[in-house]
Protein backbone atom coordinates (compact mmCIF):
# COMPACT_ATOMS: atom_id res chain seq x y z
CA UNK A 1 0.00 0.00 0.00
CA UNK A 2 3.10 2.01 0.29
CA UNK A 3 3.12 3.67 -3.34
CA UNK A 4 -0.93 3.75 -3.62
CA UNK A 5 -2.15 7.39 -4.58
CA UNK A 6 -5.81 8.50 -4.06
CA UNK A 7 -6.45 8.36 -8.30
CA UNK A 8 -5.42 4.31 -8.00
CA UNK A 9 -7.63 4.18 -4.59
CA UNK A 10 -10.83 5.56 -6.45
CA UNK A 11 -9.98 3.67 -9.84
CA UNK A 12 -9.97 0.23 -7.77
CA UNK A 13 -13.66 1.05 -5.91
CA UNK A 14 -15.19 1.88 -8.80
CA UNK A 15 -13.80 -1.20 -10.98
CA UNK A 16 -15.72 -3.82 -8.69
CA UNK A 17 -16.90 -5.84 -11.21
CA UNK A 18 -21.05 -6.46 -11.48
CA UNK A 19 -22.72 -9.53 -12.05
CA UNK A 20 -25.74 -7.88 -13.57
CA UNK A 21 -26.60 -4.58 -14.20
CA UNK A 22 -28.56 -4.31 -10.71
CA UNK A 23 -25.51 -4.82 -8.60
CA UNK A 24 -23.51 -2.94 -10.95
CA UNK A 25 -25.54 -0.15 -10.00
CA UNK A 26 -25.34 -0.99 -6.25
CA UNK A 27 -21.72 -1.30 -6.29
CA UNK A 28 -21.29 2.29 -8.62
CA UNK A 29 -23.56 3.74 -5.74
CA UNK A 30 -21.75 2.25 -3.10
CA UNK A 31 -18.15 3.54 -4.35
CA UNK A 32 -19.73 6.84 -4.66
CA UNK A 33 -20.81 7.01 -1.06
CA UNK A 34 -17.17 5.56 -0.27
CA UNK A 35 -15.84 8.77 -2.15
CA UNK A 36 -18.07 11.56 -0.81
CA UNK A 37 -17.62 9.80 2.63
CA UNK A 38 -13.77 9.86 2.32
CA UNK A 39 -13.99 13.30 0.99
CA UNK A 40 -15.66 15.12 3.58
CA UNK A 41 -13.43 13.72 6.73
CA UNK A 42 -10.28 14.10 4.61
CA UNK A 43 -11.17 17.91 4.71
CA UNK A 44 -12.88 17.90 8.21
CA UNK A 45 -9.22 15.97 9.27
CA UNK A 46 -7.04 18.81 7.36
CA UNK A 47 -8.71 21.31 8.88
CA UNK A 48 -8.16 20.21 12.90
CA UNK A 49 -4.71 19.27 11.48
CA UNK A 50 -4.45 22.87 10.99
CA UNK A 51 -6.01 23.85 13.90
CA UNK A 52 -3.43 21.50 15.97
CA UNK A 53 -0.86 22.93 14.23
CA UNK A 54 -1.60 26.86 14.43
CA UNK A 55 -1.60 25.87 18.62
CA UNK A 56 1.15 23.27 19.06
CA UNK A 57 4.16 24.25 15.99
CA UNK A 58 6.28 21.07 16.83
CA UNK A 59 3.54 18.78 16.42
CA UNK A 60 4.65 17.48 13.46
CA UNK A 61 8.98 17.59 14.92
CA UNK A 62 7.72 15.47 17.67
CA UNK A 63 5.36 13.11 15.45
CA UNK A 64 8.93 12.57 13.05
CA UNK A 65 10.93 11.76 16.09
CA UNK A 66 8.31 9.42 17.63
CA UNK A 67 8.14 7.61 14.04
CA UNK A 68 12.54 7.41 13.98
CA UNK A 69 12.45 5.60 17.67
CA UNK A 70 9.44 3.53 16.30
CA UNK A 71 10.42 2.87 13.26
CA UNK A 72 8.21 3.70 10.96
CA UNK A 73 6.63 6.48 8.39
CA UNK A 74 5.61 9.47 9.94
CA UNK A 75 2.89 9.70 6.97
CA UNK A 76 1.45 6.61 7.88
CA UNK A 77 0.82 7.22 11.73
CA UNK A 78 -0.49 10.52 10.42
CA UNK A 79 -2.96 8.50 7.73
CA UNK A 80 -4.35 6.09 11.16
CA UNK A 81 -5.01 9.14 13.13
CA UNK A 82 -6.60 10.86 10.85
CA UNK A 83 -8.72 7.86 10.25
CA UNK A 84 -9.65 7.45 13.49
CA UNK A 85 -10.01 10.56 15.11
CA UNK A 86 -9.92 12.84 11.96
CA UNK A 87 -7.28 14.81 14.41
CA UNK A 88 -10.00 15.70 16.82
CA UNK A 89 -7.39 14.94 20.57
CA UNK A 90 -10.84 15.64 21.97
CA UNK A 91 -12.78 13.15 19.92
CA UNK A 92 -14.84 9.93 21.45
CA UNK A 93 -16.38 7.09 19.95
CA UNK A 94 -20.32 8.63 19.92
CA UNK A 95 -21.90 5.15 20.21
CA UNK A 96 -23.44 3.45 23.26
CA UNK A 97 -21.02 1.81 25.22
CA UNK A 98 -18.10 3.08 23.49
CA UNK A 99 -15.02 4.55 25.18
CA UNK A 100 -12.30 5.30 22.46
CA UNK A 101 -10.93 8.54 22.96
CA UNK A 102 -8.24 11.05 21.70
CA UNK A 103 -6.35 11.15 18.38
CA UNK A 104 -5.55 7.35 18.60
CA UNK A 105 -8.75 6.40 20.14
CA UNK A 106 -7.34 4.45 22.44
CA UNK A 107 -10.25 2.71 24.78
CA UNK A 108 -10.52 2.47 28.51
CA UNK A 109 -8.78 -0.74 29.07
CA UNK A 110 -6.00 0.39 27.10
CA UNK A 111 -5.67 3.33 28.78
CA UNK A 112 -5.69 2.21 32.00
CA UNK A 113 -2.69 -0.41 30.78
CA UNK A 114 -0.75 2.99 30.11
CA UNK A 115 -1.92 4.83 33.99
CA UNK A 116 -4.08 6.67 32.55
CA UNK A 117 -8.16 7.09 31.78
CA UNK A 118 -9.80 8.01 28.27
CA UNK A 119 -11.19 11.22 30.02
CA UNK A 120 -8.26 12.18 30.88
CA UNK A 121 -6.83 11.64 27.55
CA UNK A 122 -9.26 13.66 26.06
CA UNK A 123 -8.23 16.56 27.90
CA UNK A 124 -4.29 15.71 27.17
CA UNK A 125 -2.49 18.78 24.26
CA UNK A 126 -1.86 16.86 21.33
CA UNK A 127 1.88 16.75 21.80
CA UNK A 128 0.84 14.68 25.32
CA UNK A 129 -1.40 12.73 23.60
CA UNK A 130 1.33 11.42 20.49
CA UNK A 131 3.64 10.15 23.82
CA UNK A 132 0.64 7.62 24.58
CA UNK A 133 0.77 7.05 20.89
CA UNK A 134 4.90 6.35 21.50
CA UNK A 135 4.04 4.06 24.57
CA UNK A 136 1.44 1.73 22.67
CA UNK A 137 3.19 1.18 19.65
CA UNK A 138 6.61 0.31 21.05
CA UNK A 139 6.02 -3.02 21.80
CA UNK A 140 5.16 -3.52 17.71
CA UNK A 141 8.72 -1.34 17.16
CA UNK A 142 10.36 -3.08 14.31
CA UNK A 143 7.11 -4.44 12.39
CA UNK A 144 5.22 -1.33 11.82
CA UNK A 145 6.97 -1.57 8.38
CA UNK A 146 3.58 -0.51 6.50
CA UNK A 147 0.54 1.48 7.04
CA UNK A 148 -1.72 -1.48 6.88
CA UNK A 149 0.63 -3.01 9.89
CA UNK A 150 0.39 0.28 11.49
CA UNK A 151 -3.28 0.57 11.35
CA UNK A 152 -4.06 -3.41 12.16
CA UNK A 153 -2.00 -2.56 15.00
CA UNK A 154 -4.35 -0.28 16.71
CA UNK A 155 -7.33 -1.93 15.20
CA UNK A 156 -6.85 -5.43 16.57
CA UNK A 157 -3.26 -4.88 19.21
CA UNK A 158 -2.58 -8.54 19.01
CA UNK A 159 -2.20 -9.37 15.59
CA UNK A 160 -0.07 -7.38 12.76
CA UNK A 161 0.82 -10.24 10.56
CA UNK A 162 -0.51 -11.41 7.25
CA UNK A 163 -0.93 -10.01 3.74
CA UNK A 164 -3.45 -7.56 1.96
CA UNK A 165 -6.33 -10.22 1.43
CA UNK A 166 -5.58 -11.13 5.49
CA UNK A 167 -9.33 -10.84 6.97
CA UNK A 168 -9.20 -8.61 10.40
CA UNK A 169 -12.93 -9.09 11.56
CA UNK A 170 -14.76 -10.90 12.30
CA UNK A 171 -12.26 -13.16 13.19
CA UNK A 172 -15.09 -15.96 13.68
CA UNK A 173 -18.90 -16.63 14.08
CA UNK A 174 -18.69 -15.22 17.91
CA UNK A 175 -21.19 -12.34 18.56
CA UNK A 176 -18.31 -10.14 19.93
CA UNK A 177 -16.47 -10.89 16.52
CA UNK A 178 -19.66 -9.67 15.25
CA UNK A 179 -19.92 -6.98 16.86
CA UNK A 180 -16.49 -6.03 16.75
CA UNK A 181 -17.47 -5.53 12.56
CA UNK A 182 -20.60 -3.71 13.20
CA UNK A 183 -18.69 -1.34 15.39
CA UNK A 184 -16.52 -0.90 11.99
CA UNK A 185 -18.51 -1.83 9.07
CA UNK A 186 -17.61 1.47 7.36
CA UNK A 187 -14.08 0.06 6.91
CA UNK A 188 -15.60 -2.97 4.68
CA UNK A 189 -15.04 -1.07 1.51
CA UNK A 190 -16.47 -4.00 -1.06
CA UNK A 191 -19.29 -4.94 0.74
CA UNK A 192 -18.46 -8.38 1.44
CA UNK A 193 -18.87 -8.96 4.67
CA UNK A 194 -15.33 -8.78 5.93
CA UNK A 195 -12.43 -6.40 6.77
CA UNK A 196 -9.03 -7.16 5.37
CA UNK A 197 -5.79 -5.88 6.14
CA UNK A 198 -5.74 -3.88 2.98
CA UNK A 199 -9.15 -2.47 3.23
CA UNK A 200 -7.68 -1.05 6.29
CA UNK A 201 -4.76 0.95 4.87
CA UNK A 202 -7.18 2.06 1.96
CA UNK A 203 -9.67 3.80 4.01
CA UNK A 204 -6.92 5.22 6.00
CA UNK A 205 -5.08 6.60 2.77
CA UNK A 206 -8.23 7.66 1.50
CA UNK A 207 -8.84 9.89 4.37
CA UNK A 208 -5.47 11.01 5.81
CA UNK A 209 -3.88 11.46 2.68
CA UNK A 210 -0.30 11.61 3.62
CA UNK A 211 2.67 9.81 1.37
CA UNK A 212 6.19 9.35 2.37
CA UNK A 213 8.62 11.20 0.45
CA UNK A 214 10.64 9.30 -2.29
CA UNK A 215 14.03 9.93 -1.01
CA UNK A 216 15.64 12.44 -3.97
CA UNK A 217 12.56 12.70 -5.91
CA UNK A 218 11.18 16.21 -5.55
CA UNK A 219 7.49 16.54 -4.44
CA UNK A 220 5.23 17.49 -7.28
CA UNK A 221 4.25 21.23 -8.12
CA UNK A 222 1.97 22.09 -5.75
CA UNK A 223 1.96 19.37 -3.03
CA UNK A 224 4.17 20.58 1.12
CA UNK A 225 7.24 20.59 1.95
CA UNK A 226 8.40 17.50 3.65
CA UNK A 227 8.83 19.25 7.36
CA UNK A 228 6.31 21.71 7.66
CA UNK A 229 3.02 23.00 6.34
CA UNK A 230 3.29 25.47 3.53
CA UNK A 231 3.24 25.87 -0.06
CA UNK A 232 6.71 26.55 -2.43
CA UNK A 233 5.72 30.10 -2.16
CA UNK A 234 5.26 30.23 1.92
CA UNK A 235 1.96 30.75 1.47
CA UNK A 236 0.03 29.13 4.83
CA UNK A 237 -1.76 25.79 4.01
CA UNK A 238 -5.40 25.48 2.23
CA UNK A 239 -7.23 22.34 2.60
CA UNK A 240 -8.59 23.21 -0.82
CA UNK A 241 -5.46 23.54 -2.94
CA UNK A 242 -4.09 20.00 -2.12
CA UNK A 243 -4.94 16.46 -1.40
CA UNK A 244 -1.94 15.10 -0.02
CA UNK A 245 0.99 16.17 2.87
CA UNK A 246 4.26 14.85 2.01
CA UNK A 247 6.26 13.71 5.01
CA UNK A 248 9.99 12.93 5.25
CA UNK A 249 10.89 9.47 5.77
CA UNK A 250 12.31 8.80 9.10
CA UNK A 251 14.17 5.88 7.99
C-alpha cells in the first residue's frame, strides 16, 4: 500500500466488477458514497490538522521523532489518526457503550494499561497525547513496516501479521467478533462482509492522505514541503489547494 495514490484508490472502488446490471448499479452507488464519505473527513481531518498545528508548531517535529524511535513512516501514523479521530485529541467514539478517545482512540482498558483514563486523555495537548501514541506502539517497534501493519496494529493490538487479502474481523462466528465488525462496518469497503488488512490501509489513505517522500525525488508542483506545512511560495496551508501532505521518511 506504500506507493498507492488516491487516483489508483478511487480507480480500484469503482472497478468492482457487477454480475448484472442491478448490482452494478449498487456497487457504482456504493463507491460513490465511499468517495463523498472519504472526501468530507479528509477535509474535516485537514482542517483540525491545521487547527493543531496553528496551537502546538512542533507537532509534526515530535510526530517525526516518535516515528525514527518507532520505526516507521511518519505519513502513515499521520494517515491512522486521521482515520480514526480525523485529528480531533478531543474526539470519542459517539456510540453506546463506546469509550475510544483522543487522536488514537485508544479505549478504557488500554488506557488504563498505560496509567491513565480516556477522560483524561481527552483533555491531554496533542503533543501529550502522540507520547501515549509512543508508549502503545513500542512493543510492535520493528514491524510497523507498512501502514496497513500500522493501522491493524491499533485496530486489533494482538495481531499485525498477514498479507493484503488477510481478513481482520470478524475473526469468527462469535457475537463479539460480530460486533467487533458492526462497530466498523464502514471500513468494509467492497461490501463483502469482511475487513481485510488492505481495506484497512485504503480507508486510512483515502482519508489522511499523507505519502512518504521518495528519497531524492522532488514533491510534485503544488503538493508541502516535507517538514512543515506550507506551499513553495510560503503561502500558509489550504485544505482546498491539495490532497496530499508529504512527510519525510524517518528511515
Amino acid at each position: 500500500m506504500k506507493g498507492l495514490r488516491l487516483v489508483g484508490a478511487m480507480v480500484l472502488l469503482m472497478a468492482m466488477a457487477p454480475a448484472a446490471p442491478a448490482q452494478g448499479k449498487q456497487h457504482d452507488d456504493r463507491a460513490l458514497r465511499i468517495i463523498a464519505r472519504s472526501e468530507a473527513q479528509h477535509v474535516r481531518s485537514r482542517r483540525n490538522l491545521l487547527k493543531i498545528l496553528q496551537a502546538h508548531p512542533q507537532f509534526l517535529i515530535e510526530l517525526q521523532t516518535i516515528a525514527a524511535r518507532l520505526k516507521t513512516e511518519p505519513a502513515w501514523l499521520l494517515n491512522v489518526m486521521a482515520s480514526e479521530s480525523l485529528f480531533d485529541p478531543s474526539a470519542r467514539n459517539p456510540l453506546p457503550g463506546q469509550t475510544a478517545s483522543g487522536l488514537l482512540q485508544f479505549i478504557e482498558r488500554t488506557a488504563q494499561s498505560m496509567g491513565t483514563t480516556t477522560v483524561a486523555i481527552r483533555r491531554l495537548n496533542p503533543i501529550d497525547q502522540l507520547r501515549l501514541v509512543e508508549r502503545y506502539f513500542t512493543p510492535f517497534r520493528g514491524r510497523l513496516n507498512s501502514l496497513a501493519n500500522v493501522y491493524l496494529a491499533v485496530f486489533r493490538g494482538f495481531m499485525v501479521e498477514g498479507g493484503e487479502t488477510t481478513v481482520v474481523a470478524p475473526l469468527n462466528q462469535t457475537s463479539k467478533e460480530q460486533r467487533v465488525y458492526l462497530l466498523n462496518r464502514w471500513l468494509d469497503l467492497d461490501g463483502d462482509n469482511r475487513i481485510t488488512k488492505g481495506e484497512l490501509a485504503l480507508a486510512a489513505l483515502t482519508i489522511g492522505r499523507f505519502q512518504p517522500v521518495v528519497p531524492n525525488v522532488s514533491p510534485p508542483s503544488g503538493s508541502l514541503k516535507p517538514t512543515h506545512l506550507s506551499t513553495s511560495t510560503g503561502r500558509p496551508f489550504k485544505p482546498h489547494r491539495t490532497r496530499s501532505i508529504y512527510i519525510r521518511s524517518s528511515n
